[in-house]
N, C-alpha and C. Protein backbone atom coordinates (compact mmCIF):
# COMPACT_ATOMS: atom_id res chain seq x y z
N UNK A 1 8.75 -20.79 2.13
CA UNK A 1 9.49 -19.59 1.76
C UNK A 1 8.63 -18.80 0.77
N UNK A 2 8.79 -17.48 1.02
CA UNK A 2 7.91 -16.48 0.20
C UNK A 2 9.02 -15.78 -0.71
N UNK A 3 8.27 -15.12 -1.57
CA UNK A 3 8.98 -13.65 -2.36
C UNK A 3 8.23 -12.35 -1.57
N UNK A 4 8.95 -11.35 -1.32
CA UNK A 4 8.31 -10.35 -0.47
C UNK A 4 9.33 -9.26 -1.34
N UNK A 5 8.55 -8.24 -1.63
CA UNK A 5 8.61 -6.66 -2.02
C UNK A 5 8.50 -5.58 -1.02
N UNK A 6 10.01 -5.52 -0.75
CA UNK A 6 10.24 -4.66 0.94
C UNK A 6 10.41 -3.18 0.42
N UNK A 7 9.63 -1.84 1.26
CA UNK A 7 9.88 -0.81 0.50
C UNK A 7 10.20 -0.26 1.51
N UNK A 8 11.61 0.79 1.72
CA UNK A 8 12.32 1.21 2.67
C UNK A 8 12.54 2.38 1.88
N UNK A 9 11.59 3.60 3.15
CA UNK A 9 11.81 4.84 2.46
C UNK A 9 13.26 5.51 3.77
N UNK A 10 13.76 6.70 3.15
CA UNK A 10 14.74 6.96 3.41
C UNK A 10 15.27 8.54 3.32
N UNK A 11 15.88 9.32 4.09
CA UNK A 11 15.99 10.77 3.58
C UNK A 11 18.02 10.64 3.50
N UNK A 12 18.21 11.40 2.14
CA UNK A 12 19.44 11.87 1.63
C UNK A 12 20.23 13.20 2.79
N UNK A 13 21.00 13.31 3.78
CA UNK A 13 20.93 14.71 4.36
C UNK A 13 22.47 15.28 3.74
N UNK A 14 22.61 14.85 2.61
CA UNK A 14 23.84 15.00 1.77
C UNK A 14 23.59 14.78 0.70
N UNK A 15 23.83 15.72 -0.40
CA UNK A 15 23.58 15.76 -2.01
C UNK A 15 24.10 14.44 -2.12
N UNK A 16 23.53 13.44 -3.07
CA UNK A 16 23.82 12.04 -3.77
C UNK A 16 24.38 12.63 -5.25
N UNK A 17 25.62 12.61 -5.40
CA UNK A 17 26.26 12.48 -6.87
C UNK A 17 26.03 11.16 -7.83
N UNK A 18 25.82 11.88 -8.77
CA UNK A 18 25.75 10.63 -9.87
C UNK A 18 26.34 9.42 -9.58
N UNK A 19 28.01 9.72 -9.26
CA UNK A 19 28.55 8.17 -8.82
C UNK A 19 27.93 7.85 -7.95
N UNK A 20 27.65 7.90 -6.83
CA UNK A 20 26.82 7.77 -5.64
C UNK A 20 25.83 7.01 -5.95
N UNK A 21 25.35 7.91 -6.60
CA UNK A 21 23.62 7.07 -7.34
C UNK A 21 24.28 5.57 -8.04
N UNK A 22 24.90 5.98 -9.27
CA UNK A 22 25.33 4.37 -10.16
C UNK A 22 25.69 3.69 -9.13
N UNK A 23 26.91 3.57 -7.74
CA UNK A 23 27.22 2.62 -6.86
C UNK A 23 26.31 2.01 -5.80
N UNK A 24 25.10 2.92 -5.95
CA UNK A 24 23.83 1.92 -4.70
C UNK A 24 23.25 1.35 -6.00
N UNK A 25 22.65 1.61 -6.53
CA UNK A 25 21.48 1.14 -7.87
C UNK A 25 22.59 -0.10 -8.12
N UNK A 26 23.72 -0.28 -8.54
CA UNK A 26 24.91 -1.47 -8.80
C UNK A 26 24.62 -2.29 -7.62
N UNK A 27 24.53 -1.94 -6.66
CA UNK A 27 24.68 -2.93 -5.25
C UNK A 27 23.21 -3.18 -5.46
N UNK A 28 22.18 -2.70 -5.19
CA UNK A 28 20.94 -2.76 -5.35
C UNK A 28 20.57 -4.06 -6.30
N UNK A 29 21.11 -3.98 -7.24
CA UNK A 29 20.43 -4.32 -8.68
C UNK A 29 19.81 -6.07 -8.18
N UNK A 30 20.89 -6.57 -7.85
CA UNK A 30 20.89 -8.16 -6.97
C UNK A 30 18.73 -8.42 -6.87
N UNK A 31 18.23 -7.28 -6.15
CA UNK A 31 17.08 -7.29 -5.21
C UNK A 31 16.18 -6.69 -6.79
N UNK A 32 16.18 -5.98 -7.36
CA UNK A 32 15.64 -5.45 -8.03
C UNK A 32 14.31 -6.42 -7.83
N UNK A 33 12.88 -5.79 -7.67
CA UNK A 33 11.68 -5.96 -8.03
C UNK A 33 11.46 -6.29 -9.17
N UNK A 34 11.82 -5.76 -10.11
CA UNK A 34 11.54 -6.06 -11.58
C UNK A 34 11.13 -7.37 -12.29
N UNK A 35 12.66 -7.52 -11.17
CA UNK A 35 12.69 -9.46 -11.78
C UNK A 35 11.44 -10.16 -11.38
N UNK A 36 10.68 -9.70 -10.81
CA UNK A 36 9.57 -10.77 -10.42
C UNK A 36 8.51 -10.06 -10.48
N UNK A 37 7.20 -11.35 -11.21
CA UNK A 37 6.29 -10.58 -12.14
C UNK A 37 5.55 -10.01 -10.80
N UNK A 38 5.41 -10.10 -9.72
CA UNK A 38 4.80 -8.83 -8.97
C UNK A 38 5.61 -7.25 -9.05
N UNK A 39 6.87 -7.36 -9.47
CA UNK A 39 7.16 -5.96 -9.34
C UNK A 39 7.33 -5.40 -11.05
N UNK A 40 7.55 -6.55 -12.00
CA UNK A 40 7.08 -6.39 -13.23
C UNK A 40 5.97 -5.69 -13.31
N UNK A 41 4.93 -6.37 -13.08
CA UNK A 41 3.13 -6.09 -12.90
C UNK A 41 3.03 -4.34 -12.90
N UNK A 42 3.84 -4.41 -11.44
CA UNK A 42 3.91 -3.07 -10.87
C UNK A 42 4.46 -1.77 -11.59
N UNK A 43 5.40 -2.26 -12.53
CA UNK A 43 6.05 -1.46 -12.28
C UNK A 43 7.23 -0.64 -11.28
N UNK A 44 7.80 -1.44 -10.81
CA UNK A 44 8.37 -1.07 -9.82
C UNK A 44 9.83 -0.33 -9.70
N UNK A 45 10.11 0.54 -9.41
CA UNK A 45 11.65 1.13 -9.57
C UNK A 45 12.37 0.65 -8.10
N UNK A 46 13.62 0.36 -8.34
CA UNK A 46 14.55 0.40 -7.50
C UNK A 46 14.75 1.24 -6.61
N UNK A 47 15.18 2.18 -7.26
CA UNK A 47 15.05 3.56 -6.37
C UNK A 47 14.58 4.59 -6.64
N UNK A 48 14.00 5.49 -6.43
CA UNK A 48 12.91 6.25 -6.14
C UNK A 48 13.42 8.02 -5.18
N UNK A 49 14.54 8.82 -5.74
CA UNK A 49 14.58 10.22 -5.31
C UNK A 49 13.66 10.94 -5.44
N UNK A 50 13.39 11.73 -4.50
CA UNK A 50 12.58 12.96 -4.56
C UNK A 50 13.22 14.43 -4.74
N UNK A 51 12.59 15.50 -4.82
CA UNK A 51 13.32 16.81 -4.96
C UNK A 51 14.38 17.10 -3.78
N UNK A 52 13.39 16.61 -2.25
CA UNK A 52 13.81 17.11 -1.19
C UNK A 52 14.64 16.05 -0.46
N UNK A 53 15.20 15.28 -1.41
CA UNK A 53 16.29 14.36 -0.77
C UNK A 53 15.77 13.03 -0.15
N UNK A 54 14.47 13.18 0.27
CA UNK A 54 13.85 11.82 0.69
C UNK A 54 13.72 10.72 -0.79
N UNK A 55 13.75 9.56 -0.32
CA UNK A 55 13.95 8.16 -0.87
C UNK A 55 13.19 7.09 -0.91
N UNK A 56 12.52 5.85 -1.52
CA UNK A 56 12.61 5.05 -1.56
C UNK A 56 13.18 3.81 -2.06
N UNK A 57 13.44 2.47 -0.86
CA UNK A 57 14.66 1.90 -2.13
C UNK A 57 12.95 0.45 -2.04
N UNK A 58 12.93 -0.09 -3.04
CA UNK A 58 11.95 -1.34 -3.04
C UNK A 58 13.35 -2.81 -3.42
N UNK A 59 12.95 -3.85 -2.42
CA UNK A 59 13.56 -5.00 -2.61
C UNK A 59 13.27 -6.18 -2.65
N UNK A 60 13.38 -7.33 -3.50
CA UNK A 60 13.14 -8.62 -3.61
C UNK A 60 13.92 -9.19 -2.57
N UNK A 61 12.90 -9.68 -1.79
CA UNK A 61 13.91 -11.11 -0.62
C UNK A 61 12.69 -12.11 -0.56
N UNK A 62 14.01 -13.03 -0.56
CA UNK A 62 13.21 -14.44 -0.43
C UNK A 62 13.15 -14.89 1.37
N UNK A 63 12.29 -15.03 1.72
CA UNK A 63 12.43 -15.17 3.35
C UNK A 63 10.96 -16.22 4.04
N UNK A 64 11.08 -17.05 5.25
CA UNK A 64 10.60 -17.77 5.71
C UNK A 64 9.03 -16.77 6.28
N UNK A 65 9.55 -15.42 6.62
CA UNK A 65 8.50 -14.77 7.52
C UNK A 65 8.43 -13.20 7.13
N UNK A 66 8.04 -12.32 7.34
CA UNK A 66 7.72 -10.76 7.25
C UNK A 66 8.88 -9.95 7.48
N UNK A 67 8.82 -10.80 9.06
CA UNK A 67 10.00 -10.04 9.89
C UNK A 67 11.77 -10.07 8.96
N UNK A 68 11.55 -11.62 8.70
CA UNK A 68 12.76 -11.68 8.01
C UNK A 68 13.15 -11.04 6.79
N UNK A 69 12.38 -11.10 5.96
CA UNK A 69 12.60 -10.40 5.08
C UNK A 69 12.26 -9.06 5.02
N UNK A 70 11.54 -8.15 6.32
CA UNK A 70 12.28 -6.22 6.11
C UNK A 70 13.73 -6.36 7.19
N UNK A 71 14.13 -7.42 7.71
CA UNK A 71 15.67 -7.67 8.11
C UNK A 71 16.18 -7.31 7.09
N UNK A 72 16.08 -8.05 6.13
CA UNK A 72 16.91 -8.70 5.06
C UNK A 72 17.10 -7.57 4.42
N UNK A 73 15.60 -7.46 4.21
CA UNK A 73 16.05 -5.30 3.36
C UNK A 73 16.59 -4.79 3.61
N UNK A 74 16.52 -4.60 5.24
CA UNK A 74 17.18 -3.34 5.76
C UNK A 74 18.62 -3.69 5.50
N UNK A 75 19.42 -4.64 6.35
CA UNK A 75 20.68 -4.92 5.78
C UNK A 75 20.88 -5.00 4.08
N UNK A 76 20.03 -4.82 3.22
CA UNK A 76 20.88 -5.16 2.19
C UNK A 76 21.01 -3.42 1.69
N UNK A 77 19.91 -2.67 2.02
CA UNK A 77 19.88 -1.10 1.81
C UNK A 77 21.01 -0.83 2.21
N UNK A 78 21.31 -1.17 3.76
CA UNK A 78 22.14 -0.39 4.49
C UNK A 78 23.77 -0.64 4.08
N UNK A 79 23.76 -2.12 3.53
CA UNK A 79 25.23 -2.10 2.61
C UNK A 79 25.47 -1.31 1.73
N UNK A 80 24.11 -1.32 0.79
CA UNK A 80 24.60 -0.53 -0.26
C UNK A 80 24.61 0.37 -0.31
N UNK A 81 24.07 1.72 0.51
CA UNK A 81 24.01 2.92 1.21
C UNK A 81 25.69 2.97 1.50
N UNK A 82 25.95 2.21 2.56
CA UNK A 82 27.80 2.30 2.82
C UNK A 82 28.43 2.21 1.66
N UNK A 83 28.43 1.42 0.71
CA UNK A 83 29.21 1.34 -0.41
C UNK A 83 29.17 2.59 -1.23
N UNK A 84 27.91 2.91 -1.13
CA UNK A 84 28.15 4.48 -2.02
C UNK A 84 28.23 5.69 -1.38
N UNK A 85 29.11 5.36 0.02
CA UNK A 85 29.57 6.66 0.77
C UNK A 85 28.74 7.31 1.54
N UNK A 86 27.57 6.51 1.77
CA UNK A 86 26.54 7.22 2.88
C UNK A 86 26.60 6.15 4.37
N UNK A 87 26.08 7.19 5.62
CA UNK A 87 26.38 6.12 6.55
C UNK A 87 24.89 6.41 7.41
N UNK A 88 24.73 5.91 8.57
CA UNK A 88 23.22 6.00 8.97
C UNK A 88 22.73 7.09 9.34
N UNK A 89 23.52 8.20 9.75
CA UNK A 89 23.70 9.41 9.52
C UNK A 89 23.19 10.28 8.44
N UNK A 90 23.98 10.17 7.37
CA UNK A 90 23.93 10.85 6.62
C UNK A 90 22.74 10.62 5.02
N UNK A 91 22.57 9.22 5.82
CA UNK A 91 20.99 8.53 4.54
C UNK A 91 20.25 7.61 6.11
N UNK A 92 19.53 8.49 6.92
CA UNK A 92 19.00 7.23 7.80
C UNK A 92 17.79 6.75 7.12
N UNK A 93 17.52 5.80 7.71
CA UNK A 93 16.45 4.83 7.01
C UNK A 93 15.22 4.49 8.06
N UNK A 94 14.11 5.02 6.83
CA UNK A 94 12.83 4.76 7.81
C UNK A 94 12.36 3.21 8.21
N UNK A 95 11.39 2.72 8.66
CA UNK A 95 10.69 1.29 8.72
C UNK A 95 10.47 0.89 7.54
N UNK A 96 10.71 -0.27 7.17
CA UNK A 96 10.54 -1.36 6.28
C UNK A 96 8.89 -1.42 6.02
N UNK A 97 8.68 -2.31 4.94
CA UNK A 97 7.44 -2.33 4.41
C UNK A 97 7.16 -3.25 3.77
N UNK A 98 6.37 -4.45 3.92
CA UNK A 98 6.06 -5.29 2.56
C UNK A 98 4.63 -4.69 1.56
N UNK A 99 5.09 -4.52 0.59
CA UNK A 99 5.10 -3.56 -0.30
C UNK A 99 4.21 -4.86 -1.53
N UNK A 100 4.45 -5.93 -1.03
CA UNK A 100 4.12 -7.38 -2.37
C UNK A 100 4.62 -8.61 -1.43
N UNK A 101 3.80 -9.54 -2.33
CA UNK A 101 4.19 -11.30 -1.33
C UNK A 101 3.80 -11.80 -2.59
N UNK A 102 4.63 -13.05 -3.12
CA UNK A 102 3.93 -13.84 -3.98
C UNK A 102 4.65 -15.21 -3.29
N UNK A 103 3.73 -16.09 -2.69
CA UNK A 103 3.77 -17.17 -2.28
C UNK A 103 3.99 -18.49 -2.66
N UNK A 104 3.92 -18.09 -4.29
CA UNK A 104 4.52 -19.14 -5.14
C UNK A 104 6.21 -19.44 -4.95
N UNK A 105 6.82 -18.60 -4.71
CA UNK A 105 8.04 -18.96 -4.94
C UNK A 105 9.00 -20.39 -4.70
């Protein structure tokens, strides 16, 4: 089992309100990069808006293989995207990315 740093960029096609924002970053938080000194190192933000509504979200998963863990991203984005009132529609989501691997885990 690895640690993998999945980066899933994403476009907004609906203004994100503050609550909006606090209820993914809340769901998010679980994955946060931070926690692990590769995304420490990095520097890494959670989420990542731009002017023009495009996104990135970066995520910690623990997973057997590559594949599994930008799965794992994608479903965990795509919950928390629903929870804060967006649907695949209205926040679709580009290809996954490993972004970091630390093999120690």
């Amino acid at each position: 089992m690895a640690t993998y740093v999945i980066t899933i960029p994403g476009t907004f096609l609906q203004e994100i309100s503050d609550a909006s924002r606090n209820t993914l970053l809340r769901k998010l938080r679980p994955s946060d990069p931070r926690q692990t000194p590769l995304g420490e190192a990095e520097d890494l933000d959670l989420l990542t808006v731009n002017e023009n509504r495009t996104f990135s979200i970066r995520l910690e998963v623990a997973a057997d293989n590559i594949h599994s863990a930008e799965e794992s991203a994608k479903q965990t984005a795509s919950a928390a995207l629903r929870e804060a009132g967006f649907s695949d529609r209205t926040a679709p989501l580009g290809p996954a990315t490993v972004t970091g691997l630390d093999t120690e885990a």
